[in-house]
Structures are given as structure tokens and as C-alpha cells.
Protein backbone atom coordinates (compact mmCIF):
# COMPACT_ATOMS: atom_id res chain seq x y z
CA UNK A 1 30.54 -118.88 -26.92
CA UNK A 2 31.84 -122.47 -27.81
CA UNK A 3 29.25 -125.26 -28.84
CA UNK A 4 29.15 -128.51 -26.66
CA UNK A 5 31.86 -130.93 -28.17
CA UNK A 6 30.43 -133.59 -30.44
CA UNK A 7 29.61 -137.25 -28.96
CA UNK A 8 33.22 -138.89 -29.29
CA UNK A 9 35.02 -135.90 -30.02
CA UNK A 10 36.16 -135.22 -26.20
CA UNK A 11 37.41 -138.36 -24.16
CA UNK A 12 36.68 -136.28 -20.65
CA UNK A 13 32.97 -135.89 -21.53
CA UNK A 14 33.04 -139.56 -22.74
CA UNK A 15 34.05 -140.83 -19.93
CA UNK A 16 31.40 -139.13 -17.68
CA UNK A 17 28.87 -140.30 -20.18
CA UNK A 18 30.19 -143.74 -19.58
CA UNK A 19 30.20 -143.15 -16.28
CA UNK A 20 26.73 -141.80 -15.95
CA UNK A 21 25.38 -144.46 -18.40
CA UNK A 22 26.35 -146.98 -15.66
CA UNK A 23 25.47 -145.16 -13.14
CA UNK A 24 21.55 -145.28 -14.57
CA UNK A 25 21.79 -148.70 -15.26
CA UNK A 26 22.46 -149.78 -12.44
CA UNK A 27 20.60 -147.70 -10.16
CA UNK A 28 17.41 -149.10 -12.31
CA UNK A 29 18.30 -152.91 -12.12
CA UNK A 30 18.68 -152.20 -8.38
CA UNK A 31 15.01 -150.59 -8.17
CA UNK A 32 13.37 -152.85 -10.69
CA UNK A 33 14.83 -156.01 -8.69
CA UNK A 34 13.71 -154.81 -5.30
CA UNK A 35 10.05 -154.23 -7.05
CA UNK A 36 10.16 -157.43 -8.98
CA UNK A 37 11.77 -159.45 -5.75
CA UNK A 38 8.56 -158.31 -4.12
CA UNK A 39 5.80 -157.62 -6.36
CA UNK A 40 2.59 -157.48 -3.42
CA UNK A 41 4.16 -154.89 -1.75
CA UNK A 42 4.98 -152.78 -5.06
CA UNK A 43 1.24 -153.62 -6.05
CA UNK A 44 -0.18 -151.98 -2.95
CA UNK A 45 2.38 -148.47 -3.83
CA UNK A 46 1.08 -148.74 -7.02
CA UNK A 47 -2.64 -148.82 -6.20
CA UNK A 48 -2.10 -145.71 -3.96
CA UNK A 49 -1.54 -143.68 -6.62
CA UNK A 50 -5.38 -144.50 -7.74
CA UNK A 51 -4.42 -143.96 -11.63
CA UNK A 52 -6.16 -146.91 -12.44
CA UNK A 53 -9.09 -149.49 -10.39
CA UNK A 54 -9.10 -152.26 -12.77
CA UNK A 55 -7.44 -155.24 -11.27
CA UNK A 56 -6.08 -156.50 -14.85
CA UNK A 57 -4.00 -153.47 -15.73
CA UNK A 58 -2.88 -152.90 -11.49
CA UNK A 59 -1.09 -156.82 -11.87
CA UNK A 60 -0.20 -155.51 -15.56
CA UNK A 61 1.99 -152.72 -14.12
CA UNK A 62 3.05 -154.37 -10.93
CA UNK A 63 4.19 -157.38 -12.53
CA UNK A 64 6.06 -155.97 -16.40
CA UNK A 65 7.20 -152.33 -14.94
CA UNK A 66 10.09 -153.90 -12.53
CA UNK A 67 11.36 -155.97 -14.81
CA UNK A 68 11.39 -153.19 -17.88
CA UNK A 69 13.19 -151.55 -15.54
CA UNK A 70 15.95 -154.41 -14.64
CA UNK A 71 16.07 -155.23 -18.83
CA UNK A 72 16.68 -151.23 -19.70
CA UNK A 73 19.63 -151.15 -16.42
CA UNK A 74 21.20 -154.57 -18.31
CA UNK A 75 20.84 -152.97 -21.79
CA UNK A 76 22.61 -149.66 -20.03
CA UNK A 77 25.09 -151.74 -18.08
CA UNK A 78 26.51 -153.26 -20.75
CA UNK A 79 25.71 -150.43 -23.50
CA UNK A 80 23.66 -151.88 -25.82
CA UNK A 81 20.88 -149.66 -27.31
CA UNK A 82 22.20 -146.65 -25.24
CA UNK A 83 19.90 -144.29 -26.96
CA UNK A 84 16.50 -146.47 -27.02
CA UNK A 85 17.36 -147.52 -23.35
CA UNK A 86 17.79 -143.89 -22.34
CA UNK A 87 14.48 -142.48 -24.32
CA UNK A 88 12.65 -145.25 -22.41
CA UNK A 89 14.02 -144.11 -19.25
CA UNK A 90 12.60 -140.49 -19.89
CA UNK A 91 9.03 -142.21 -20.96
CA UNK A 92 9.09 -143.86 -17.83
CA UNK A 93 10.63 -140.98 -15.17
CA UNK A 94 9.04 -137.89 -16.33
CA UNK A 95 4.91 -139.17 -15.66
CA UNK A 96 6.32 -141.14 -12.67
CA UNK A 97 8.18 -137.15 -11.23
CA UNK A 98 4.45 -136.04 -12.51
CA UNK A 99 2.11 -138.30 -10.46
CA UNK A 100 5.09 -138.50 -7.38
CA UNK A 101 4.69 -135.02 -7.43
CA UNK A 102 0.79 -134.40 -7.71
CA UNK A 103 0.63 -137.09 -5.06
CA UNK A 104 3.17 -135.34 -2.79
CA UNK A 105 0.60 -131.86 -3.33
CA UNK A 106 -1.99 -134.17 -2.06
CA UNK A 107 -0.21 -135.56 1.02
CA UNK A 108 0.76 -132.32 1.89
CA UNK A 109 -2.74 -130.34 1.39
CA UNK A 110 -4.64 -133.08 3.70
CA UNK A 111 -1.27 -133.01 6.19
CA UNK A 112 -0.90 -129.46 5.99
CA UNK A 113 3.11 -129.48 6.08
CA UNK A 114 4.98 -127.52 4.32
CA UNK A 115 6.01 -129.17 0.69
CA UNK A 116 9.41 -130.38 1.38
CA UNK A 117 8.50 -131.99 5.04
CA UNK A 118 5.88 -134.28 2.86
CA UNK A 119 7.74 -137.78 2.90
CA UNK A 120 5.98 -141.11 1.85
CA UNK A 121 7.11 -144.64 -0.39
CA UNK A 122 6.90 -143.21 -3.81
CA UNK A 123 7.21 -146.92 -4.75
CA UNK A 124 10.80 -146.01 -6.43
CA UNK A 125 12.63 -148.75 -4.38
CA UNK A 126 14.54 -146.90 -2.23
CA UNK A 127 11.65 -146.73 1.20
CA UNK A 128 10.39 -143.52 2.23
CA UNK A 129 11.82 -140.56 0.88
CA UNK A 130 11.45 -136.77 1.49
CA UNK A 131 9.51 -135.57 -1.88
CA UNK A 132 12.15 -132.79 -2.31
CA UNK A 133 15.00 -135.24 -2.42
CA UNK A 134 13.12 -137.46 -4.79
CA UNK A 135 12.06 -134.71 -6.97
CA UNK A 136 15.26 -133.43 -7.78
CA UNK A 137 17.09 -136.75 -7.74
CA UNK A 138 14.17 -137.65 -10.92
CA UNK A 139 15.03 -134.21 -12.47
CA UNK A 140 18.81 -135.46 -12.53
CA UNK A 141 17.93 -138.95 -13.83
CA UNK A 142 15.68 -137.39 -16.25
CA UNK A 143 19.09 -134.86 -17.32
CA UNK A 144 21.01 -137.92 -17.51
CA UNK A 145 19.16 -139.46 -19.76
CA UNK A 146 18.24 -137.08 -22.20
CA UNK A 147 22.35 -136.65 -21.58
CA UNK A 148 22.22 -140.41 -23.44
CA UNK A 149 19.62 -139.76 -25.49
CA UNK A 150 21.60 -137.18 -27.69
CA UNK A 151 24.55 -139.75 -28.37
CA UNK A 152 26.73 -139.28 -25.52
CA UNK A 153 27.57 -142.57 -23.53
CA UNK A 154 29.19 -144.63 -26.23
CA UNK A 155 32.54 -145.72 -25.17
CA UNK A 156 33.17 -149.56 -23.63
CA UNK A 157 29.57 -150.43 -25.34
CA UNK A 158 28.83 -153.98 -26.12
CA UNK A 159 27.02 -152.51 -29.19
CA UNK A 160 25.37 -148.57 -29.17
CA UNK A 161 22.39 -149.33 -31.73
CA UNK A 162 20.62 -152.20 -32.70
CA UNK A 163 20.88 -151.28 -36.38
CA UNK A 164 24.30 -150.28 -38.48
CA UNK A 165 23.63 -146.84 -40.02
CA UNK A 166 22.80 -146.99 -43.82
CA UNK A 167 26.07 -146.36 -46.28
CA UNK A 168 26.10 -142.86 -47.86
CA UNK A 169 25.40 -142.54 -51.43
């Protein structure tokens, strides 16, 4: 059984990693823009998910989550902090698969469709959306960016980490 090829050490892998790492940028400047373009609408998605009734921390997330989201698809884009962009990505994906999900058990329990017929505006950007689709379309976003997250990703960056590594002794 090989091991997986170190980060730089196979220029096919790279390039998917590239590929991928702009591929999750700019699917989340897309969604952050179409939330931040519109921020009343994404307010009233976000108050369905009734995680929260205080008004404060409803504009808090309505107003700051879109535009995370457009500032970690720039820092992606143009591969700057790959690796803090992409663990920021998983902090923000895998509660948002979690509530999308206990949400969809709710929709379907008072509905009483089967799972994969439940379909509602997760508040993603992207409309309604059958909850199967967007559940395994999160689980690949979620892949790709632990994918980034273990060092893949960094060819054509503008610069990989915000810090140079300290010089061996």
C-alpha cells in the first residue's frame, strides 16, 4: 500500500488542489455576495433556523457571515492563507450541514415526505435546493477543505501562510 504523495511532491495532485482551491473560493465569494447583496432576505433564512431570538446577534450574523464568506473566497482565489482560509471553511460548513440537516428532519417529520423529497432555501445562496443534493454537495466542500487544510493547494499562491516558518537550529 503506497502513502498519499507529499504536498508539492506530485504536480497532478497539485494541480487539482489548485484547481479545487479555486473552485471553493469562488463558489463562496459567489454565495457570500448574493447574501451580502441582499442582507433582509438572508436575515429572514437565517431567523428560520430559530438558533437564536435576540435581534442583536440575528443582524450580527446576517450582516458579518456573507462577507466572511466573500473575504475567505478572495483569500482562496488568490491563495493567500490557504490553510487558515480552508480551516475556517470547515468551522463554518460542518454546523451549517448540522442545523441544514436537523432542519431538513424537521421539514420532513411535519411534511411527512420521504427525506430526500424535503426541499427548502437553506439560505446557502443558491434558492431552493433538494436537502440530499445539498447535503452531499457540503460533505464534498467539507472534503475539499480539509483537502487544503493538510497543505495541499499551494501552487500559483500569492503567498500560502501569513508567517515564514522559523529557521532550523
Amino acid at each position: 500500500m503506497s502513502a498519499m504523495p507529499l504536498p508539492g511532491r506530485h504536480k497532478g495532485w497539485n494541480l487539482v488542489a489548485v484547481l479545487t482551491r479555486w473552485l471553493l473560493g469562488g463558489l463562496f465569494l459567489q454565495m457570500g455576495l448574493s447574501k451580502a447583496l441582499d442582507p433582509v432576505d438572508f436575515l429572514k433564512l437565517v431567523r428560520e433556523y430559530d438558533l437564536t431570538q435576540h435581534p442583536l446577534l440575528l443582524n450580527g450574523i446576517a450582516a458579518a457571515l456573507p462577507w466572511f464568506e466573500v473575504f475567505c473566497g478572495v483569500l482562496l482565489l488568490a491563495g493567500v492563507a490557504v490553510r487558515g482560509s480552508a480551516l475556517m471553511l470547515l468551522a463554518m460548513l460542518a454546523p451549517f450541514t448540522w442545523v441544514v440537516f436537523q432542519r431538513a428532519l424537521a421539514i420532513q417529520a411535519d411534511l411527512g415526505i420521504p427525506f430526500c423529497a424535503v426541499k427548502f432555501d437553506c439560505g446557502c445562496g443558491a434558492g431552493e435546493v433538494y436537502i440530499c443534493r445539498k447535503l452531499v454537495e457540503n460533505g464534498l466542500l467539507i472534503l475539499f477543505s480539509a483537502w487544503l487544510l493538510m497543505g495541499w493547494g499551494r501552487g500559483l499562491c500569492a503567498r500560502y501562510a501569513l508567517m515564514k516558518p522559523r529557521a532550523e537550529n
